[in-house]
PDB file of N, CA and C in Angstrom:
ATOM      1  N   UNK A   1      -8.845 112.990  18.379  1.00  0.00           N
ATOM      2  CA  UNK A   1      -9.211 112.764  19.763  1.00  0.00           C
ATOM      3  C   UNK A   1      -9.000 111.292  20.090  1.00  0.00           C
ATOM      4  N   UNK A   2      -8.434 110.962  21.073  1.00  0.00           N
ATOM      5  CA  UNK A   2      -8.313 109.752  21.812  1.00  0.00           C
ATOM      6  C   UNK A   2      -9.000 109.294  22.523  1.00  0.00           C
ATOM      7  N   UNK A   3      -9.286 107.927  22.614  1.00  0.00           N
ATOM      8  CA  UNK A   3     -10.284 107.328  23.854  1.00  0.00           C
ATOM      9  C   UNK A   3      -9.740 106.294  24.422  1.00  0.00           C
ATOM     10  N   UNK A   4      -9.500 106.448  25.790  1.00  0.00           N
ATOM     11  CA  UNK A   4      -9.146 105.343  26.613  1.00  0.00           C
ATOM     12  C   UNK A   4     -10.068 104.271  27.675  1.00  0.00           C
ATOM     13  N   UNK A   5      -9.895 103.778  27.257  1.00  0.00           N
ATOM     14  CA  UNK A   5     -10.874 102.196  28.103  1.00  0.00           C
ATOM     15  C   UNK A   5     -10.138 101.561  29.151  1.00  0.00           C
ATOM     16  N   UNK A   6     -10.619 101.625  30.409  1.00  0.00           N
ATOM     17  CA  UNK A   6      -9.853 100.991  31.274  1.00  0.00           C
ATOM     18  C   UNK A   6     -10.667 100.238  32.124  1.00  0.00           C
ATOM     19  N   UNK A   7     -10.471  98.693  31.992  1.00  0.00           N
ATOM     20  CA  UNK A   7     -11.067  97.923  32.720  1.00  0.00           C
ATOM     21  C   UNK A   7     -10.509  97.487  34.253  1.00  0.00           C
ATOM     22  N   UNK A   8     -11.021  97.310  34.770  1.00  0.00           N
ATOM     23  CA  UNK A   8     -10.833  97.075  36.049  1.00  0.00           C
ATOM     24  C   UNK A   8     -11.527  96.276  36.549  1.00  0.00           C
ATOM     25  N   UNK A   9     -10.846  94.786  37.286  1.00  0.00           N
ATOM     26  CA  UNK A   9     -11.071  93.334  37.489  1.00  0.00           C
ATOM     27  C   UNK A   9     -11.364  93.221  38.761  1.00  0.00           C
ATOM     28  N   UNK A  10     -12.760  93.441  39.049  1.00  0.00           N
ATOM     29  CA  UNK A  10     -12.758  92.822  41.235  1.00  0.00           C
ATOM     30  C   UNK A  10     -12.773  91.824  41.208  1.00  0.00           C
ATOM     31  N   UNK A  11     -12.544  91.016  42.550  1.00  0.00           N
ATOM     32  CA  UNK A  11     -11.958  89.524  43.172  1.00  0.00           C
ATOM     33  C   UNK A  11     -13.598  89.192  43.174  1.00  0.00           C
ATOM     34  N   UNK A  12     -14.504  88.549  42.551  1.00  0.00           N
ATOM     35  CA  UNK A  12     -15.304  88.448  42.520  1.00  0.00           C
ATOM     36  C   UNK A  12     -16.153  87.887  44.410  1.00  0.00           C
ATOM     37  N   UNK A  13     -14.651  87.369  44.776  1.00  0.00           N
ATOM     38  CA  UNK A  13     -15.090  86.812  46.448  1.00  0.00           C
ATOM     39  C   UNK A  13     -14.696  88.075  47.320  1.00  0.00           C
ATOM     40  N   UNK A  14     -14.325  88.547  47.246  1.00  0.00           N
ATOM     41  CA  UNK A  14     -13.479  89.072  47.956  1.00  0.00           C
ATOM     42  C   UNK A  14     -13.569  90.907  47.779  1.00  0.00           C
ATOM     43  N   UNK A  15     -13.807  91.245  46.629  1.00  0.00           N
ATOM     44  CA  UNK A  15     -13.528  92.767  46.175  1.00  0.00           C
ATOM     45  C   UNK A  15     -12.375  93.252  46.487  1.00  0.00           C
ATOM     46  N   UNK A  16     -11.272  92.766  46.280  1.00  0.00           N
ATOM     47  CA  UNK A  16     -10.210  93.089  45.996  1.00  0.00           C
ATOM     48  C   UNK A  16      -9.852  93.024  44.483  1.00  0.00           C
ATOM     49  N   UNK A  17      -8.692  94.091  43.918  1.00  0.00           N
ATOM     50  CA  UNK A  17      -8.452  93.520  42.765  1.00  0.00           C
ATOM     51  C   UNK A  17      -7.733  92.366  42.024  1.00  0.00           C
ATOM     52  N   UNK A  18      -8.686  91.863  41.283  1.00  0.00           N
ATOM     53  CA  UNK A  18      -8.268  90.366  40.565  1.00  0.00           C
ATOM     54  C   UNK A  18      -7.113  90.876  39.540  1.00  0.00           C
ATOM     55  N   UNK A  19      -6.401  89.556  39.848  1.00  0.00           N
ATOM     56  CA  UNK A  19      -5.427  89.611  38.807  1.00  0.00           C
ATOM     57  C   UNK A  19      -5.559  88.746  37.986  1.00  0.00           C
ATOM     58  N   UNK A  20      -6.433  87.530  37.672  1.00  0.00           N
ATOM     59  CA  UNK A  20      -7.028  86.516  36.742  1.00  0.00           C
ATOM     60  C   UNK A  20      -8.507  86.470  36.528  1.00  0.00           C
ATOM     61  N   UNK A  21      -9.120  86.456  35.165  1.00  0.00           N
ATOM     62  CA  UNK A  21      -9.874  85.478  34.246  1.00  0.00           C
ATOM     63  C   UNK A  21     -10.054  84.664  34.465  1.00  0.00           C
ATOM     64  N   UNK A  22     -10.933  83.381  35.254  1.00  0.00           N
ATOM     65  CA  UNK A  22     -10.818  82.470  35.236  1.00  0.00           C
ATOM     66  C   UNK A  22     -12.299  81.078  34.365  1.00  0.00           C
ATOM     67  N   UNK A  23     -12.060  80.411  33.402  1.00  0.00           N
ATOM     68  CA  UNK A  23     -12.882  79.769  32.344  1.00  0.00           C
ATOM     69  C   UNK A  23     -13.384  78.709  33.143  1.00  0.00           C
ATOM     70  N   UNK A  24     -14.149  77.960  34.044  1.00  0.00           N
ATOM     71  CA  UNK A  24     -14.176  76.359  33.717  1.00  0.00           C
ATOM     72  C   UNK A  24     -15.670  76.055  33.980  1.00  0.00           C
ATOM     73  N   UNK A  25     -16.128  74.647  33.999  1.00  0.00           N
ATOM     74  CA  UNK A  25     -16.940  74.644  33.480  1.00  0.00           C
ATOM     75  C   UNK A  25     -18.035  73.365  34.233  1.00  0.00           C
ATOM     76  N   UNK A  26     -19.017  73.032  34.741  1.00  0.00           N
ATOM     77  CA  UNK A  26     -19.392  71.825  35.508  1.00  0.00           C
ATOM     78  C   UNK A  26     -20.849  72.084  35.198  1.00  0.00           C
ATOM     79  N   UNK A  27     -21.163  70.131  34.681  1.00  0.00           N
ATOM     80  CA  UNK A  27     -22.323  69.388  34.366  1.00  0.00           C
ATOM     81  C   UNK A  27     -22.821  70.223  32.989  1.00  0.00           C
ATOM     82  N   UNK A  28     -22.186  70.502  32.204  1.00  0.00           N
ATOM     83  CA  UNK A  28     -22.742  71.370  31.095  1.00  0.00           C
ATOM     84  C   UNK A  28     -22.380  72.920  30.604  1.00  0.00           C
ATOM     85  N   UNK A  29     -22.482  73.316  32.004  1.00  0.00           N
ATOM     86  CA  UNK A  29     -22.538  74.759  32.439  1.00  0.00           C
ATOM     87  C   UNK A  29     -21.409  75.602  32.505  1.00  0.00           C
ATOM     88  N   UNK A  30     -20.813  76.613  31.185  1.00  0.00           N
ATOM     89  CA  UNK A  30     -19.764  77.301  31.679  1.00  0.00           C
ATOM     90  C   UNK A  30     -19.634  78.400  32.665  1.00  0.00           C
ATOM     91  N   UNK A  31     -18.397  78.716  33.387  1.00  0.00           N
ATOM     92  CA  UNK A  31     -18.720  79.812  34.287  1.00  0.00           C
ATOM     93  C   UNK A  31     -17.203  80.555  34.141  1.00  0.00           C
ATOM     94  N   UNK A  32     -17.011  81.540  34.252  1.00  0.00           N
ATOM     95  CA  UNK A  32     -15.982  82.642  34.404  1.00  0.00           C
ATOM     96  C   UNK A  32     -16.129  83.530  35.994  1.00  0.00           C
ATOM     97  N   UNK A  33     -15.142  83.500  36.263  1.00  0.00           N
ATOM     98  CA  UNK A  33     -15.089  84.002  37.429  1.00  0.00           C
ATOM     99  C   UNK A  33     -13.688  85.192  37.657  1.00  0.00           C
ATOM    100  N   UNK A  34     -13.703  86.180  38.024  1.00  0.00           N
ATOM    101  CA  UNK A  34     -12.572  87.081  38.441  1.00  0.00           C
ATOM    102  C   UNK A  34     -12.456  87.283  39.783  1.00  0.00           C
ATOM    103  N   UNK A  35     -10.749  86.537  39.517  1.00  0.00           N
ATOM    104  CA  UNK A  35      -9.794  86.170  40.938  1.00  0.00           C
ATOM    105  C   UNK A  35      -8.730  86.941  41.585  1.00  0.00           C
ATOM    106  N   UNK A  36      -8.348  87.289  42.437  1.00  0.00           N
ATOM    107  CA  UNK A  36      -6.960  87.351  42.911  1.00  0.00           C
ATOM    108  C   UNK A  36      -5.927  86.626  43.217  1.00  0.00           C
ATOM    109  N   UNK A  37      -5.015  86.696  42.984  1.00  0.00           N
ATOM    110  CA  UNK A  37      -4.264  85.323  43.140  1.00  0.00           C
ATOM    111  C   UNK A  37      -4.452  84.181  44.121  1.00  0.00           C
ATOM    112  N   UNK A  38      -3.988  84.258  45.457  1.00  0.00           N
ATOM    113  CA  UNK A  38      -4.557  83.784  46.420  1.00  0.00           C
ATOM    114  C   UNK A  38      -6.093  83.211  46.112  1.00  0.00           C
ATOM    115  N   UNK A  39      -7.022  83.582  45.777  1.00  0.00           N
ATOM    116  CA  UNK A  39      -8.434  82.862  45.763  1.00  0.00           C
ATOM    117  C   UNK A  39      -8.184  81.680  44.548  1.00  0.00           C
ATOM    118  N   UNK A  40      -7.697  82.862  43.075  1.00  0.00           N
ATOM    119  CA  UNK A  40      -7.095  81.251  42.325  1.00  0.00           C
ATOM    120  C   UNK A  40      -6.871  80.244  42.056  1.00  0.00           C
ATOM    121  N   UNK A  41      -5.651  80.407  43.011  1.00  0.00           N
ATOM    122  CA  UNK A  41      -4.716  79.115  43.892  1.00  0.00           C
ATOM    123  C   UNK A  41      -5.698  78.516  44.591  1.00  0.00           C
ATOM    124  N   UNK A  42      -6.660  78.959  45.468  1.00  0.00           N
ATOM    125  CA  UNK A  42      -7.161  77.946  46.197  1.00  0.00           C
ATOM    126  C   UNK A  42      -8.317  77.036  45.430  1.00  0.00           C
ATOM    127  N   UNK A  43      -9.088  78.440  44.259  1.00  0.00           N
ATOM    128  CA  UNK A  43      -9.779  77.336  43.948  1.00  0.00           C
ATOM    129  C   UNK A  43      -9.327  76.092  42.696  1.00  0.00           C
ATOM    130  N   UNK A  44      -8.024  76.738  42.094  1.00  0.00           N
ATOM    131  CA  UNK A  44      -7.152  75.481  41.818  1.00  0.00           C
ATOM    132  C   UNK A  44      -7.114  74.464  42.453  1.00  0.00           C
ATOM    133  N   UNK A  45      -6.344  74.735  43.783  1.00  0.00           N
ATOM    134  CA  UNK A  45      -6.223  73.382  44.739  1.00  0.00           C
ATOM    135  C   UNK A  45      -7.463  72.965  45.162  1.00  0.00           C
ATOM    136  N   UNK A  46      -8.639  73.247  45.121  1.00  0.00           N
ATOM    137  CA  UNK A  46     -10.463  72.909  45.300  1.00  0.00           C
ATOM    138  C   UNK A  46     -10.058  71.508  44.434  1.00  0.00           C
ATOM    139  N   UNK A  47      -9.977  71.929  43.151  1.00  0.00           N
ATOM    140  CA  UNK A  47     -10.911  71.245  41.377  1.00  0.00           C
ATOM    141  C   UNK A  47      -9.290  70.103  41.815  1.00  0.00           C
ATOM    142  N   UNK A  48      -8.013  70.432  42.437  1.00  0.00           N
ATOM    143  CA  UNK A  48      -7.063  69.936  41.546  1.00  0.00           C
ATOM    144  C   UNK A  48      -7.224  68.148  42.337  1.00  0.00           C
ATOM    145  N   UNK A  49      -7.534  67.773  42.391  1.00  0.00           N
ATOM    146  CA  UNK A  49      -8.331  66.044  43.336  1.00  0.00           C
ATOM    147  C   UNK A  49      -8.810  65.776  42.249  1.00  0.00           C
ATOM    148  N   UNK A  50     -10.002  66.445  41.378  1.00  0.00           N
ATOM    149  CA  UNK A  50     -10.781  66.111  40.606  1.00  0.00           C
ATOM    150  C   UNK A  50     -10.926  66.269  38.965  1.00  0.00           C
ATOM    151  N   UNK A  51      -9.747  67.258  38.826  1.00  0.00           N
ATOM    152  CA  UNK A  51      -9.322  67.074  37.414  1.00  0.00           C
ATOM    153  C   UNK A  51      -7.811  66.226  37.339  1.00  0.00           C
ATOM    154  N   UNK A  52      -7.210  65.705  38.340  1.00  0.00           N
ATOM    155  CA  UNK A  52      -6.208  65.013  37.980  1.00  0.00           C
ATOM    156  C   UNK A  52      -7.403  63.308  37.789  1.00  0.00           C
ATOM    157  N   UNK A  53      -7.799  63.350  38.491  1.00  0.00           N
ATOM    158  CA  UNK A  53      -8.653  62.141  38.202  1.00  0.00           C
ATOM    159  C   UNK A  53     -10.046  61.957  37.058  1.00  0.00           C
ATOM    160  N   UNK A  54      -9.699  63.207  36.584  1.00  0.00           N
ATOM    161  CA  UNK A  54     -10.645  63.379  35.405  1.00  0.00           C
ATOM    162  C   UNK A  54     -10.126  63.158  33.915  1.00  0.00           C
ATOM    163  N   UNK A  55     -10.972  63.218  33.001  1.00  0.00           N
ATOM    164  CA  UNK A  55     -10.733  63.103  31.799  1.00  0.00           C
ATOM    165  C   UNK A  55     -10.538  64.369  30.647  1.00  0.00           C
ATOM    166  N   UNK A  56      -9.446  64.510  29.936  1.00  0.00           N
ATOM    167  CA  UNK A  56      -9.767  65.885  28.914  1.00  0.00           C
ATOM    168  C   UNK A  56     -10.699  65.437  28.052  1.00  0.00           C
ATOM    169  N   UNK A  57     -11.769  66.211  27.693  1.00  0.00           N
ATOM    170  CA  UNK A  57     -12.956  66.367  26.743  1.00  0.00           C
ATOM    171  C   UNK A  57     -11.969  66.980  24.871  1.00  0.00           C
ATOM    172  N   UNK A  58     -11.189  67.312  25.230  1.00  0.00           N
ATOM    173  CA  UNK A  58     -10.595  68.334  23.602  1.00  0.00           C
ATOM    174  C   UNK A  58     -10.363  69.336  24.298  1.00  0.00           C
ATOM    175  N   UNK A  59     -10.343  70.622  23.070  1.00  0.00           N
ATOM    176  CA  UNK A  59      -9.814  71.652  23.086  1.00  0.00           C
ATOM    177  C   UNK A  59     -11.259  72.794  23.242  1.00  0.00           C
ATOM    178  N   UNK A  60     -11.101  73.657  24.512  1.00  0.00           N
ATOM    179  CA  UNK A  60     -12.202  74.627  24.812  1.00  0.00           C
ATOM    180  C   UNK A  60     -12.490  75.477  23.743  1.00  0.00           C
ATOM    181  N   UNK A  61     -13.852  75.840  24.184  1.00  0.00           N
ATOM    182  CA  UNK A  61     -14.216  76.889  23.605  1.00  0.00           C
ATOM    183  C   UNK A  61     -13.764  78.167  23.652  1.00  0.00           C
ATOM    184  N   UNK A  62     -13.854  78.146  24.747  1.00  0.00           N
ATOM    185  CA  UNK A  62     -13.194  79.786  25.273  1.00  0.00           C
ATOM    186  C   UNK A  62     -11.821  79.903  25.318  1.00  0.00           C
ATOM    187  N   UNK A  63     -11.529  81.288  25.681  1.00  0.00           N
ATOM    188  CA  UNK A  63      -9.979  81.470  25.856  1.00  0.00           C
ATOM    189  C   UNK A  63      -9.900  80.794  27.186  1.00  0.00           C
ATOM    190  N   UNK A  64      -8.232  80.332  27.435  1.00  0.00           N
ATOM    191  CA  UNK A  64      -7.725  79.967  28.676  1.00  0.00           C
ATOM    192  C   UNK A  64      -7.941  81.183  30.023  1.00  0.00           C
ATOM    193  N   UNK A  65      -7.704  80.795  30.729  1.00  0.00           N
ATOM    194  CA  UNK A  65      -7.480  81.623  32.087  1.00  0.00           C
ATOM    195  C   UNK A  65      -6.565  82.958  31.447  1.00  0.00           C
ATOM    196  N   UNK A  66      -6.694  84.098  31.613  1.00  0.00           N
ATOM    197  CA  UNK A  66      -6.331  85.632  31.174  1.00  0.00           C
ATOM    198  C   UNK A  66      -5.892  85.804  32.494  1.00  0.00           C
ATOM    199  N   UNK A  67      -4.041  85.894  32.584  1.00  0.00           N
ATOM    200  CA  UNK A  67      -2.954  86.256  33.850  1.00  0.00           C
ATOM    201  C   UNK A  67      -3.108  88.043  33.427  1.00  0.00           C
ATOM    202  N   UNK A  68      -3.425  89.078  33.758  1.00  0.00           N
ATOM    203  CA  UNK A  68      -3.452  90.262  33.816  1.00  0.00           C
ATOM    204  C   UNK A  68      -2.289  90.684  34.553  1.00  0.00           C
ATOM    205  N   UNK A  69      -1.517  92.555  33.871  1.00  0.00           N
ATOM    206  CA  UNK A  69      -0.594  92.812  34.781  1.00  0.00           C
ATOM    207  C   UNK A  69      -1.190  93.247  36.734  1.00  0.00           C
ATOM    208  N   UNK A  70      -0.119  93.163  37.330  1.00  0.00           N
ATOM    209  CA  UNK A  70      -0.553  93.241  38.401  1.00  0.00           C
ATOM    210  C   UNK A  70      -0.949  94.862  39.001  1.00  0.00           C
ATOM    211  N   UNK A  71      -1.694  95.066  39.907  1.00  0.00           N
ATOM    212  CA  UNK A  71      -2.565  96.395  40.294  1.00  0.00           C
ATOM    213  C   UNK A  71      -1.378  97.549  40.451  1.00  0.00           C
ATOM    214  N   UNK A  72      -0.327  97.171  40.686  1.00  0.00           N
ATOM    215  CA  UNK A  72       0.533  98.014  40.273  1.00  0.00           C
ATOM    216  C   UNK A  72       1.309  98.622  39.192  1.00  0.00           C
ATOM    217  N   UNK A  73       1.379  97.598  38.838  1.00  0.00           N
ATOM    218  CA  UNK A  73       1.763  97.929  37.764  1.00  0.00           C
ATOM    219  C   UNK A  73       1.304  98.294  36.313  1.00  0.00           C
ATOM    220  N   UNK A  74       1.344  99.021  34.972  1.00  0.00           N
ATOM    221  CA  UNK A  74       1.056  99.540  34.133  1.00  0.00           C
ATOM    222  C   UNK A  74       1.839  99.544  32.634  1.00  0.00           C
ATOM    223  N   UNK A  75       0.889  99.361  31.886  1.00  0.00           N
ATOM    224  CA  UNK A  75       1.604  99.562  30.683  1.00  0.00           C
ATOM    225  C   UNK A  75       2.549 100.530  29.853  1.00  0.00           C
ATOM    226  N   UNK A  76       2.544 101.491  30.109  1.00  0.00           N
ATOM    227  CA  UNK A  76       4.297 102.688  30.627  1.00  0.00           C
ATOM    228  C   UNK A  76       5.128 102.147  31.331  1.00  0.00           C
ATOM    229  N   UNK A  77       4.797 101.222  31.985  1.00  0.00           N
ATOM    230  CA  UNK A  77       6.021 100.315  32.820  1.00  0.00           C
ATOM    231  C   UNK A  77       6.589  99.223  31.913  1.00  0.00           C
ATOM    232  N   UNK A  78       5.583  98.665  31.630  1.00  0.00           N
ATOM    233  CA  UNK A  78       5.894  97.547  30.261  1.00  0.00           C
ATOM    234  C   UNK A  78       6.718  97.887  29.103  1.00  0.00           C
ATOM    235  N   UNK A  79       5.915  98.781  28.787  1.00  0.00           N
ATOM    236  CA  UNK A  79       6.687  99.649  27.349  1.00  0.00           C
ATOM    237  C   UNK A  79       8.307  99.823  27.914  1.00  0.00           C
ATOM    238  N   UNK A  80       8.168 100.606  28.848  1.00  0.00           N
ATOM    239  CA  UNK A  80       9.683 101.344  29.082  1.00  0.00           C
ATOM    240  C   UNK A  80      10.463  99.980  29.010  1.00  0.00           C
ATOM    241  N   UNK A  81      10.607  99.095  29.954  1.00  0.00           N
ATOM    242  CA  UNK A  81      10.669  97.790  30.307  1.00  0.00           C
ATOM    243  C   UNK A  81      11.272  97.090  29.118  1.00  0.00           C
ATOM    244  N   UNK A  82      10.344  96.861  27.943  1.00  0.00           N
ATOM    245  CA  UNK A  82      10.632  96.381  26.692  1.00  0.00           C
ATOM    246  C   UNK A  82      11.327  97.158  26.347  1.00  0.00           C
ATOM    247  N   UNK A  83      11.523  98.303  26.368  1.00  0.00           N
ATOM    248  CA  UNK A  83      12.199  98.942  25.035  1.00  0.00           C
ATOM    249  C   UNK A  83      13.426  98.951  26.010  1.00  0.00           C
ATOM    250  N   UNK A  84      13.948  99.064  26.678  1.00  0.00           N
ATOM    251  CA  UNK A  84      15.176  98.716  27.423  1.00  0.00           C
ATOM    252  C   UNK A  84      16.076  97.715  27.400  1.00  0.00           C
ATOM    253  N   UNK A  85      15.599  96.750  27.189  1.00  0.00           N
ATOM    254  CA  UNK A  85      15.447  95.111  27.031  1.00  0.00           C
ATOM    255  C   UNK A  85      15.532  95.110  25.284  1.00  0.00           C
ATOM    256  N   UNK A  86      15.069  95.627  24.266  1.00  0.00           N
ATOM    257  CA  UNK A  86      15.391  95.206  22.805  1.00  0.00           C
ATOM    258  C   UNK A  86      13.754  94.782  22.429  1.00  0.00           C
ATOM    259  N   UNK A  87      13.042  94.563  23.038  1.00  0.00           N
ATOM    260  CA  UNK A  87      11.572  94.205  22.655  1.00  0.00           C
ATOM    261  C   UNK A  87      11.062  95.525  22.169  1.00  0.00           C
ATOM    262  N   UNK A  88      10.606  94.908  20.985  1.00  0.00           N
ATOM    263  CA  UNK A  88       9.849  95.699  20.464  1.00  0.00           C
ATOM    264  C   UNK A  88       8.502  95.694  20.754  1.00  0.00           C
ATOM    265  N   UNK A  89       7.479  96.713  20.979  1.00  0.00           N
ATOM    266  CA  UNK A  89       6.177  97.015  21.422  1.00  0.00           C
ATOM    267  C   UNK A  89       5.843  98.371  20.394  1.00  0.00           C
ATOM    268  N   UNK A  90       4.595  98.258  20.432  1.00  0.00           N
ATOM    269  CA  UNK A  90       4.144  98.904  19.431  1.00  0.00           C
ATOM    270  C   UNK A  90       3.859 100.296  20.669  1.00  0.00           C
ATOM    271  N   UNK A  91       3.491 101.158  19.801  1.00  0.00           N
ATOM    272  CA  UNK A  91       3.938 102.594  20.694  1.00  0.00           C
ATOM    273  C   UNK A  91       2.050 102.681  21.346  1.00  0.00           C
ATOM    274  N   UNK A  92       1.581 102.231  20.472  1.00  0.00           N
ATOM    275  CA  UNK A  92       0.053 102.696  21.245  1.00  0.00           C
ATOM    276  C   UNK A  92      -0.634 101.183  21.118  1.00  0.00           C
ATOM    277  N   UNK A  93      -1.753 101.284  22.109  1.00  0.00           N
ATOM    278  CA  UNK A  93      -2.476 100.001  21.885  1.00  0.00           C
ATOM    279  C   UNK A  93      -1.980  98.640  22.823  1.00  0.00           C
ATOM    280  N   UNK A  94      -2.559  97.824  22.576  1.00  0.00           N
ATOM    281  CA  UNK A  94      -2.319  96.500  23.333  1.00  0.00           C
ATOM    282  C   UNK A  94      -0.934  96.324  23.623  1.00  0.00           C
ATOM    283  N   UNK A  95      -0.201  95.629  24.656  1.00  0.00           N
ATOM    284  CA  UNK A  95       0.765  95.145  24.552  1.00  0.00           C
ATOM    285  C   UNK A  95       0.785  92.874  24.420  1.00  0.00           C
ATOM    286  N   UNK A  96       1.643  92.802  23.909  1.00  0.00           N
ATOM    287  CA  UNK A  96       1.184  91.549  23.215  1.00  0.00           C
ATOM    288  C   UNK A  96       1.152  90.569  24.822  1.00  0.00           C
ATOM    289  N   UNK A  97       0.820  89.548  25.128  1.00  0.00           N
ATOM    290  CA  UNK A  97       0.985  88.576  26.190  1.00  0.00           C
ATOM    291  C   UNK A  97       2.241  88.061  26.416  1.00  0.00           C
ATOM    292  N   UNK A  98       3.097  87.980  25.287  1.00  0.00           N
ATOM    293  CA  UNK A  98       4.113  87.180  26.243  1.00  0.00           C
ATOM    294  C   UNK A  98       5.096  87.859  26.756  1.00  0.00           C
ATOM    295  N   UNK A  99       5.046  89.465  26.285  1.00  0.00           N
ATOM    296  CA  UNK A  99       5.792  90.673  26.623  1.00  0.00           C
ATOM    297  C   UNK A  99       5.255  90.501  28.231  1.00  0.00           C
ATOM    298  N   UNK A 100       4.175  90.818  28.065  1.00  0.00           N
ATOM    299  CA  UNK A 100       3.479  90.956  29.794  1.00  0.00           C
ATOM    300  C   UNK A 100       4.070  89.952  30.338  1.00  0.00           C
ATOM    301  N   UNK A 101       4.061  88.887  30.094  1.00  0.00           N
ATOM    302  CA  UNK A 101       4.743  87.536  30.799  1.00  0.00           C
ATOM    303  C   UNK A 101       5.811  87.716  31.128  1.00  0.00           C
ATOM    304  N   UNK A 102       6.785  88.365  30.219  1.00  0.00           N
ATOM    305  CA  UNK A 102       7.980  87.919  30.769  1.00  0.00           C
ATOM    306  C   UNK A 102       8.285  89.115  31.554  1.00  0.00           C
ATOM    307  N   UNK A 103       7.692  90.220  31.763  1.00  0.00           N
ATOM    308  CA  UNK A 103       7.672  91.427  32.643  1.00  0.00           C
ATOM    309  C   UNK A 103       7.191  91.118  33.838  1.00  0.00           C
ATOM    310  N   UNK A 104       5.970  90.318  34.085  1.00  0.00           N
ATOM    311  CA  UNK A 104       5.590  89.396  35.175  1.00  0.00           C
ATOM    312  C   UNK A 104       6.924  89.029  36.041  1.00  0.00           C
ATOM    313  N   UNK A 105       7.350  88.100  35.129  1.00  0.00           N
ATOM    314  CA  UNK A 105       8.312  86.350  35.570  1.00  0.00           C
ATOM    315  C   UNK A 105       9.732  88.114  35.892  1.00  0.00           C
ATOM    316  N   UNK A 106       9.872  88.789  35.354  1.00  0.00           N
ATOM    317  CA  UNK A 106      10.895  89.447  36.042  1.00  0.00           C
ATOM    318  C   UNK A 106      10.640  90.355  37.301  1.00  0.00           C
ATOM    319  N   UNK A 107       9.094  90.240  37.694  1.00  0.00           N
ATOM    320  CA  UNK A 107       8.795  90.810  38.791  1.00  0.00           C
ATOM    321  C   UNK A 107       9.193  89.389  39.786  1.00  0.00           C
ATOM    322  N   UNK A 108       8.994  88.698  39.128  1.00  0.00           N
ATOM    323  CA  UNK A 108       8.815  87.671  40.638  1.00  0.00           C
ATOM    324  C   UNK A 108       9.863  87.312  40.826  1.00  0.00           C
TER     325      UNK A 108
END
């Protein structure tokens, strides 16, 4: 028997679906937030005044920002995708990140 898990990311502002993870962190305090692109971007361009004029501390704790495939698209799309292309993907289970990436970067 099989079990499938499917998560599903709302725009934490917005309730739309997020397509990013997002890690950062102020006066101590970490926070994660789930974005849609558009909100992202903006609150990128918010912080981006204040981390170009800021300092790097090292290397985080947490994982980086998590780019997810987009609401349309699906991992049967990926797979097919790769295996068309010469990438190898494993037949069940995760597909690796930079597969997703470059399935992304050929959507856009």
């Amino acid at each position: 028997m099989a079990t499938r898990t499917v998560i599903e990311l709302i725009d934490d502002l917005d309730g739309s679906a997020a397509t990013e993870i997002i890690h950062f962190g102020l006066d101590g305090t970490d926070y994660v937030i789930d974005l849609a692109g558009p909100n992202a971007d903006e609150l990128r361009g918010l912080l981006a005044h204040f981390v170009d004029a800021g300092r790097k501390t090292g290397a985080t704790k947490h994982a980086p920002s998590v780019r997810l495939l987009p609401p349309a698209a699906n991992t049967k799309a990926v797979s097919a995708w790769a295996a068309e292309n010469g990438i190898e993907v494993n037949a069940r289970g995760r597909i690796k990140g930079d597969v997703v990436q470059r399935y992304q970067t050929r959507l856009s």
